[in-house]
N, C-alpha and C. Protein backbone atom coordinates (compact mmCIF):
# COMPACT_ATOMS: atom_id res chain seq x y z
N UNK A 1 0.84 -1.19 0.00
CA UNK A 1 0.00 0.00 0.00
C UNK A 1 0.88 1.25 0.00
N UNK A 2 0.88 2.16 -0.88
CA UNK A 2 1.50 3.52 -0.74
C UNK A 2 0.85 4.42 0.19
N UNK A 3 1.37 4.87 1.01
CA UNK A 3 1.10 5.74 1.77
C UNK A 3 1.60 7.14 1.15
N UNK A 4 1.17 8.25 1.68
CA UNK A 4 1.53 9.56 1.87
C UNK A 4 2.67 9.77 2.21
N UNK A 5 3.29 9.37 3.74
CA UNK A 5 3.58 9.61 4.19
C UNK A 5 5.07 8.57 5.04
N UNK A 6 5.94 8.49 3.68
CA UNK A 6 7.04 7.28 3.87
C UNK A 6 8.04 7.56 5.01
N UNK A 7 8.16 6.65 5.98
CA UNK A 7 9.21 6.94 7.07
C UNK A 7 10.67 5.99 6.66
N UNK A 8 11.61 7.52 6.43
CA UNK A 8 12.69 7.13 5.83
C UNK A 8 13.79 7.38 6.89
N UNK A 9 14.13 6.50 7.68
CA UNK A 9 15.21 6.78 8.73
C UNK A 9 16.92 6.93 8.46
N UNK A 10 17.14 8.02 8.76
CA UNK A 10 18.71 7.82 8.68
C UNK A 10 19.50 6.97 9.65
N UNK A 11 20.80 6.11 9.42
CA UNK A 11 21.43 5.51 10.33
C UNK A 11 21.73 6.27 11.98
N UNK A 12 21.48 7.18 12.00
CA UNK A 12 21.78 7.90 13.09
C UNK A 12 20.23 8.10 13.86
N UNK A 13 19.56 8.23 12.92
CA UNK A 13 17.98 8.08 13.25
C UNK A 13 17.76 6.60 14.10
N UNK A 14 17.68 6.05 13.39
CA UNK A 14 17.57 4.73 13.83
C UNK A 14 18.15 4.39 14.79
N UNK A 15 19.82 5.11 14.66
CA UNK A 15 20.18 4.60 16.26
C UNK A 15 19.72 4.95 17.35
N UNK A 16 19.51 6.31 17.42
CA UNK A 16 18.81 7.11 18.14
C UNK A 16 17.85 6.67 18.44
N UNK A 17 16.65 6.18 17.84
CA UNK A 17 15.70 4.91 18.33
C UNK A 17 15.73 4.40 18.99
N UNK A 18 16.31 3.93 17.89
CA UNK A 18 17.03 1.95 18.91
C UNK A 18 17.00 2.44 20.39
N UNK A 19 18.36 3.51 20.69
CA UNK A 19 18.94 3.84 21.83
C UNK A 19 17.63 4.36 22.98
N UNK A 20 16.65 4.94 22.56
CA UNK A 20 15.52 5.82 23.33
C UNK A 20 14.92 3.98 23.81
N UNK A 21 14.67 3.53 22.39
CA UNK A 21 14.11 2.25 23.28
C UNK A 21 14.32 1.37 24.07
N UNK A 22 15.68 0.93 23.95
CA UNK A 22 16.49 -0.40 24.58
C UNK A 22 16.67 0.69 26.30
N UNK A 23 17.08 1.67 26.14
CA UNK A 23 17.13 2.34 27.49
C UNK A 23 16.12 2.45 28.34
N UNK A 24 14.76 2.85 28.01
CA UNK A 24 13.61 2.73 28.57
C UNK A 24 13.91 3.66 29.90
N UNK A 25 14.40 4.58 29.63
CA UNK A 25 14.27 5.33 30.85
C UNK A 25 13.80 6.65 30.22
N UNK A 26 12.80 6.95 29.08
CA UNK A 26 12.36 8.30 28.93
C UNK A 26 10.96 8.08 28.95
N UNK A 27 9.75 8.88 28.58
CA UNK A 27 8.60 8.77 28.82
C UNK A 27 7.89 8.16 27.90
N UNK A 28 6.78 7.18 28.59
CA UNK A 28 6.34 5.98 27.79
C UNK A 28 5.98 6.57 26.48
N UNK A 29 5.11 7.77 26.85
CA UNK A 29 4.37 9.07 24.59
C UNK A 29 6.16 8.63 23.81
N UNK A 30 7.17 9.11 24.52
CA UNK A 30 8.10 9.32 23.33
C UNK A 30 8.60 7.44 22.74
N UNK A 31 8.80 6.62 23.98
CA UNK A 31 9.10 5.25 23.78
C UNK A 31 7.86 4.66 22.27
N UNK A 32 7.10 5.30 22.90
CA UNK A 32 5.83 4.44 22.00
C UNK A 32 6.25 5.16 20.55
N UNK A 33 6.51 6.22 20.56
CA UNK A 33 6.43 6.67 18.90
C UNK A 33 7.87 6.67 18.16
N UNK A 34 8.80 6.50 19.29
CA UNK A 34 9.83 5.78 18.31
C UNK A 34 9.66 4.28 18.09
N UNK A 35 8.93 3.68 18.76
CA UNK A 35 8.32 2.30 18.62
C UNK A 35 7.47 2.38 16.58
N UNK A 36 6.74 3.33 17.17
CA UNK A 36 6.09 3.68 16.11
C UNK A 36 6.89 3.86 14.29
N UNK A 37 7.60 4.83 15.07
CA UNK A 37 8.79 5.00 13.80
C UNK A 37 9.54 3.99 13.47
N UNK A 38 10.12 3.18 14.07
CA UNK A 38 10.90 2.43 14.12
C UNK A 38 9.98 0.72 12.96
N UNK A 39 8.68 0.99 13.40
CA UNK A 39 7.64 -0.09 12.78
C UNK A 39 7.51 0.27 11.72
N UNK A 40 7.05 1.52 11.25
CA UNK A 40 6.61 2.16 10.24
C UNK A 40 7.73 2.27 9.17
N UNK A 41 9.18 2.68 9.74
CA UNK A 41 10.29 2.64 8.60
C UNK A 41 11.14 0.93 8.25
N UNK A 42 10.36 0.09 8.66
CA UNK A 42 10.67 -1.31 8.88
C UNK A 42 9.58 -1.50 7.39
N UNK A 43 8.49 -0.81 7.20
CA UNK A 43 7.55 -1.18 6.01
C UNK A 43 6.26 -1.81 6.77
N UNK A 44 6.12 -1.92 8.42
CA UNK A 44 4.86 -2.69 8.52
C UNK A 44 3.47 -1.56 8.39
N UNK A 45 2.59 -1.97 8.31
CA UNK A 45 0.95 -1.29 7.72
C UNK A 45 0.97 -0.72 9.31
N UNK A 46 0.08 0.59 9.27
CA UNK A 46 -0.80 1.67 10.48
C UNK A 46 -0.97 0.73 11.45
N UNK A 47 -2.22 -0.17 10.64
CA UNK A 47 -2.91 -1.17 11.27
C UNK A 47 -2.22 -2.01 12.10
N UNK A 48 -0.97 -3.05 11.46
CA UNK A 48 -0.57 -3.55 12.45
C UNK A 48 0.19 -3.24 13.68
N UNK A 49 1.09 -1.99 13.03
CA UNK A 49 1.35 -1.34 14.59
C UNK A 49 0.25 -0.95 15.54
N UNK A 50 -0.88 -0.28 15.18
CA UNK A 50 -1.29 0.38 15.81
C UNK A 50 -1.95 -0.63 16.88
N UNK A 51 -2.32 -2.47 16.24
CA UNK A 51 -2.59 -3.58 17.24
C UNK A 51 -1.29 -3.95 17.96
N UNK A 52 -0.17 -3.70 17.53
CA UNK A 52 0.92 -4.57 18.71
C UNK A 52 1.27 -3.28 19.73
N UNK A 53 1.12 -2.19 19.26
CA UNK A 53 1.23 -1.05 20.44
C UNK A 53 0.02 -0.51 21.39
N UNK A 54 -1.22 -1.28 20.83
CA UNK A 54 -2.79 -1.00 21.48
C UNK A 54 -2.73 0.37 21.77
N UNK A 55 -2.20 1.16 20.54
CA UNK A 55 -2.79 2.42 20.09
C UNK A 55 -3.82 2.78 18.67
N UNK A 56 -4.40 4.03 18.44
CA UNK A 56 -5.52 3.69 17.63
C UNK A 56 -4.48 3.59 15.88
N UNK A 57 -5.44 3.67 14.65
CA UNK A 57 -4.65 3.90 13.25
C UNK A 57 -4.60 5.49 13.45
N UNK A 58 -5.14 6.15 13.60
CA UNK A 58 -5.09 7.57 13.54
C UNK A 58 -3.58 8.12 14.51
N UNK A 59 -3.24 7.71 15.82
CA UNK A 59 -2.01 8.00 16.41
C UNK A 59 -1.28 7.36 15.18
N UNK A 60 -1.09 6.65 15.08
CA UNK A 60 0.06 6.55 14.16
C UNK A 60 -0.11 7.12 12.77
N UNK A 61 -0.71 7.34 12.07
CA UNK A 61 -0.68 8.41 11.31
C UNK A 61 -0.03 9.76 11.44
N UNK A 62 -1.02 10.19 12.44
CA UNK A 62 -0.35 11.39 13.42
C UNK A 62 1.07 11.31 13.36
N UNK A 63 1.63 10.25 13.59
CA UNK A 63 3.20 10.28 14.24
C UNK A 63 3.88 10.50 12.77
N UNK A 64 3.44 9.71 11.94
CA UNK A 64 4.07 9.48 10.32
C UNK A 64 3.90 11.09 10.20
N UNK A 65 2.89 11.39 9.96
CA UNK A 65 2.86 12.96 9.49
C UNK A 65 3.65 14.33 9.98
N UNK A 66 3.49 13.60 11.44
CA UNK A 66 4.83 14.66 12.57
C UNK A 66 6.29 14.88 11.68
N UNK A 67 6.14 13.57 11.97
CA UNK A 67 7.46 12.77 11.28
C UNK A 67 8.31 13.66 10.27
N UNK A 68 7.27 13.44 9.14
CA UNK A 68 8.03 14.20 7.44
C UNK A 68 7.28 15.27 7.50
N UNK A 69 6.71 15.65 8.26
CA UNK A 69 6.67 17.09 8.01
C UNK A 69 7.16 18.42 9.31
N UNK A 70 7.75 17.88 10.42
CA UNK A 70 8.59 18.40 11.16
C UNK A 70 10.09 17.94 11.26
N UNK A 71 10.23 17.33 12.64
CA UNK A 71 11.62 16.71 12.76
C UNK A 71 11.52 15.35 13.82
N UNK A 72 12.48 14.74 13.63
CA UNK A 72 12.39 13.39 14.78
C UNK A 72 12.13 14.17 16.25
N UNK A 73 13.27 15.10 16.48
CA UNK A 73 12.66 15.72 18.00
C UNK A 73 11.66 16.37 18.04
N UNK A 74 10.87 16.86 17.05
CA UNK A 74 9.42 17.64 17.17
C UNK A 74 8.33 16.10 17.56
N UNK A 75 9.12 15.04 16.56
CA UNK A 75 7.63 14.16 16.78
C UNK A 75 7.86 13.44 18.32
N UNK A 76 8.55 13.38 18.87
CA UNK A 76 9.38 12.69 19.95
C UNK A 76 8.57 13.39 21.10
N UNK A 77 8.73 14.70 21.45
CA UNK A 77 8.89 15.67 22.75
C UNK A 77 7.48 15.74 22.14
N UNK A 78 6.98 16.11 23.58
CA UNK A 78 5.39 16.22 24.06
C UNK A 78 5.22 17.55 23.82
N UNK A 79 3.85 18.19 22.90
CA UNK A 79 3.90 19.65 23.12
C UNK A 79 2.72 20.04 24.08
N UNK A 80 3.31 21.08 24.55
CA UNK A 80 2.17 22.03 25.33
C UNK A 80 0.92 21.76 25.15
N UNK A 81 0.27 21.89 26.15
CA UNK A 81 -1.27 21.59 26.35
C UNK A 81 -1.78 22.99 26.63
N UNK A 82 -2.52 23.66 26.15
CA UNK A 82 -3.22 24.70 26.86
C UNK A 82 -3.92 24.23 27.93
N UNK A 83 -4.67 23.44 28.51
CA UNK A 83 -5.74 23.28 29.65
C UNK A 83 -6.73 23.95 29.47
N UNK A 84 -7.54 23.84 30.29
CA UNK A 84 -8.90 24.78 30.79
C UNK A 84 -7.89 26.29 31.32
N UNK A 85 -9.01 27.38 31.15
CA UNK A 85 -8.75 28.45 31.50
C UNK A 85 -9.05 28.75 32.72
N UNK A 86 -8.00 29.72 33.20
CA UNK A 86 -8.67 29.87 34.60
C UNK A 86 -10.07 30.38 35.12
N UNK A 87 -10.87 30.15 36.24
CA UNK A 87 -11.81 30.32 36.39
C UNK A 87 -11.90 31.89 36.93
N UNK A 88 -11.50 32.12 37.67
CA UNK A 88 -11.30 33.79 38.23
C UNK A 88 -9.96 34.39 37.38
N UNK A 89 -10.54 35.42 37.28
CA UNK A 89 -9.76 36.88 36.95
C UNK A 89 -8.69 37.34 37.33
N UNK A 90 -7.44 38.17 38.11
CA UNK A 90 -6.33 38.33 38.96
C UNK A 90 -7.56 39.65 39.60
N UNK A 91 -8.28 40.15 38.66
CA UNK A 91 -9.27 40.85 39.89
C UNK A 91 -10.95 40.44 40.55
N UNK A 92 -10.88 39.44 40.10
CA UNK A 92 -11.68 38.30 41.18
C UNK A 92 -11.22 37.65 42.21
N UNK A 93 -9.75 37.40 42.06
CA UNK A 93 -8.97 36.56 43.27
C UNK A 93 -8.95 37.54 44.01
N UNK A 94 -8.44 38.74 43.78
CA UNK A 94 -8.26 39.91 44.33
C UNK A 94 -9.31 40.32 45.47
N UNK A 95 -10.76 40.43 44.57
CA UNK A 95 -11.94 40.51 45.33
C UNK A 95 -12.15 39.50 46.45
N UNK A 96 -12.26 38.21 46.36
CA UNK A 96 -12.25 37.25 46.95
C UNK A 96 -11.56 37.23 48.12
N UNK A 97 -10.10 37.84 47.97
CA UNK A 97 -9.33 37.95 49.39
C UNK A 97 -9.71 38.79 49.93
N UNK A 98 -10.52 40.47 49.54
CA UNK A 98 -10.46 41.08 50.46
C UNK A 98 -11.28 41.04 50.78
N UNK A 99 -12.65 39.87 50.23
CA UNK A 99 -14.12 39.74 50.83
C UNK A 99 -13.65 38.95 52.17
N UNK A 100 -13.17 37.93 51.95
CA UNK A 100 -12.32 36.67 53.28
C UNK A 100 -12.25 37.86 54.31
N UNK A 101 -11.21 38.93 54.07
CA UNK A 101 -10.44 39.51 54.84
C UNK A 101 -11.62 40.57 55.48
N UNK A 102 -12.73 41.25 54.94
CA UNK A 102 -13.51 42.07 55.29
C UNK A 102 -14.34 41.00 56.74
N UNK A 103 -15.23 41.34 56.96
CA UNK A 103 -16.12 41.35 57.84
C UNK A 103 -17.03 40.61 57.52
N UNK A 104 -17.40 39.04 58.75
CA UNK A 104 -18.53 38.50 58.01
C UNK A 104 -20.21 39.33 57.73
N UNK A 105 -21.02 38.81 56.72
CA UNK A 105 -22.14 39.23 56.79
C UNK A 105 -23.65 38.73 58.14
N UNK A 106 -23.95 39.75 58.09
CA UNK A 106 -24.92 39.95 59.58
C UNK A 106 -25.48 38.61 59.54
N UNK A 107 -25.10 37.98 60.75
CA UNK A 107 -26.10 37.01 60.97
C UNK A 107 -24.71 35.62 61.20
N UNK A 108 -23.47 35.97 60.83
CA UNK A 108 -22.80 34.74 61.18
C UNK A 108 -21.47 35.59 61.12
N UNK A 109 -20.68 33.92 61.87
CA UNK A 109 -19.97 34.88 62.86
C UNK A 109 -18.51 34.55 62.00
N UNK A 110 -18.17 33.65 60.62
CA UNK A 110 -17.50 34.60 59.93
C UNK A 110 -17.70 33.76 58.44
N UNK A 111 -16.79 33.85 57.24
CA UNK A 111 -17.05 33.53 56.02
C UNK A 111 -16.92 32.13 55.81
N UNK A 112 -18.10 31.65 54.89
CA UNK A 112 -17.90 30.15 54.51
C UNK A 112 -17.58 29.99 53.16
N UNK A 113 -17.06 29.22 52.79
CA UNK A 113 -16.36 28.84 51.09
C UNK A 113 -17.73 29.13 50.45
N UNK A 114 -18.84 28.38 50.73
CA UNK A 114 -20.21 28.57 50.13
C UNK A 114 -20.45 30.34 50.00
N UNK A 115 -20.35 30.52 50.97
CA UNK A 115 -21.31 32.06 50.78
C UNK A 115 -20.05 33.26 50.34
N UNK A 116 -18.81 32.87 50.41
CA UNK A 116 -18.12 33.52 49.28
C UNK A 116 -18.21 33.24 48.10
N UNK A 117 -18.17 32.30 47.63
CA UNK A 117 -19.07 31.52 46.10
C UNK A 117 -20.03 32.36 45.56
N UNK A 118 -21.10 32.19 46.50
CA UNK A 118 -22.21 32.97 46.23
C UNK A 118 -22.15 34.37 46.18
N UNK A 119 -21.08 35.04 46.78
CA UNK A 119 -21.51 36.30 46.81
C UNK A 119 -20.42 36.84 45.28
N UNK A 120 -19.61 36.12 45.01
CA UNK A 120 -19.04 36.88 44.06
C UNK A 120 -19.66 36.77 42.80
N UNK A 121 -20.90 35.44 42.82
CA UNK A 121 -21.58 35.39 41.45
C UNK A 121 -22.95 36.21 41.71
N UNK A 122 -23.44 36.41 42.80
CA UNK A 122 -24.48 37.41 43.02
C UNK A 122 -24.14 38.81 42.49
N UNK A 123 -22.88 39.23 42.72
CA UNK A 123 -22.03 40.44 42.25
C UNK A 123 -21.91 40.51 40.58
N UNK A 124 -22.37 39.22 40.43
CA UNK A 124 -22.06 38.81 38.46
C UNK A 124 -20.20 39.43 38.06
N UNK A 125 -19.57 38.92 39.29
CA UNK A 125 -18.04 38.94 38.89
C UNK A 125 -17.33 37.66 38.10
N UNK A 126 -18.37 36.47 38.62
CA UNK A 126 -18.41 35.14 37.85
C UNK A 126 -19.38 34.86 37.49
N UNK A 127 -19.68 33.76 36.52
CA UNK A 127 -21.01 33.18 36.11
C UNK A 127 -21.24 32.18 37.54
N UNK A 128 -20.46 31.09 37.78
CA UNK A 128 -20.57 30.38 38.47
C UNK A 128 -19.03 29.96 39.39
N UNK A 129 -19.38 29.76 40.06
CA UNK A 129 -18.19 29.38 40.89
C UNK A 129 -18.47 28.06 42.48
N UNK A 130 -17.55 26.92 42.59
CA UNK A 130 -17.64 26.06 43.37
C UNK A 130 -17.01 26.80 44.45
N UNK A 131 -17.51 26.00 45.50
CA UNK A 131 -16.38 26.19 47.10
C UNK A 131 -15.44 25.48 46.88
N UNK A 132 -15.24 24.24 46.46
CA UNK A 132 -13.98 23.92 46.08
C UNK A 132 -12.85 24.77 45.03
N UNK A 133 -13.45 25.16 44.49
CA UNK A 133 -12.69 26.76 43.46
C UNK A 133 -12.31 27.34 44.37
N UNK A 134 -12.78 27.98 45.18
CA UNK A 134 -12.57 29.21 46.30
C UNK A 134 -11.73 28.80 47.53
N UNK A 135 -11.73 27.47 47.94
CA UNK A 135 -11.05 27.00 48.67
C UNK A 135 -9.61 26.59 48.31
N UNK A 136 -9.60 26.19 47.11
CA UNK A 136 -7.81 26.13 46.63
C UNK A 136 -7.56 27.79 46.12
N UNK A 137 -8.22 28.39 45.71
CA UNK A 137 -7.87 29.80 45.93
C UNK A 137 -7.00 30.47 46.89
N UNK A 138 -7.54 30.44 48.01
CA UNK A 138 -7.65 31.02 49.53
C UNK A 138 -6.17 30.36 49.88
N UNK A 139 -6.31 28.86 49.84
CA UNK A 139 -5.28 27.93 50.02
C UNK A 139 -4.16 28.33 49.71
N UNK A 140 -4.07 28.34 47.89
CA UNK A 140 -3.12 29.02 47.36
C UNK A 140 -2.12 30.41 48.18
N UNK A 141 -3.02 31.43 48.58
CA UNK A 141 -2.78 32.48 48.81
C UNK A 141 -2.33 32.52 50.43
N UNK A 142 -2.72 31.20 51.06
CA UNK A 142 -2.72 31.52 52.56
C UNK A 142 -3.32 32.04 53.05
């Protein structure tokens, strides 16, 4: 089957492989895709790597495509994840400490994770916010 996307290793490539694998002391993402490379420039099909490594056909694609169209260390090294965004503002945290720090509201005798929650989305400074949010907040800050 012709592929797109031919993995053509240089001798130094390959050693370099070899070497990441037989050592097994770097992280299993990079082990697996020089595994990957290493299958793929051998001539075997997506498919069968992608059953002896019980990863999907699409990761290995992925990796082939990394491959020839970046560099061995681009496809190797893990990139950045953005994550979820933070939930508060630097002037919501802000608010938050000096609500803690102000004075409880009438009727109790001082602030609960809950009713700081509540009061900063009553304020519509957040849409929503957990006590567990507010509590590694606080935490954070001491």
């Amino acid at each position: 089957m012709n592929k797109k996307y031919q993995i053509n290793l240089s001798e130094s490539q390959r050693e370099e492989l070899l070497g990441l694998v037989k050592k097994g002391s770097a992280k299993a993402r990079e082990i697996r895709r020089a595994h990957t490379l290493l299958m793929a420039a051998d001539g075997k099909t997506d498919e069968i790597i992608a059953e002896i490594l019980h990863i999907s056909v699409a990761t290995v694609e992925r990796t082939r495509k990394q491959f020839c169209s970046e560099s061995l260390a681009a496809t190797l090294t893990e990139k950045k994840r953005p994550g979820k965004p933070r939930k508060l503002t630097n002037f919501a945290e802000a608010y938050l400490i000096a609500t803690t720090c102000s004075n409880a509201p009438v009727g109790s005798t001082r602030w609960t994770l809950r009713m700081l929650a509540s009061q900063l989305v009553s304020l519509e400074i957040v849409d929503s916010l957990s006590k567990s949010t507010v509590g590694r907040i606080l935490k954070k800050t001491n």
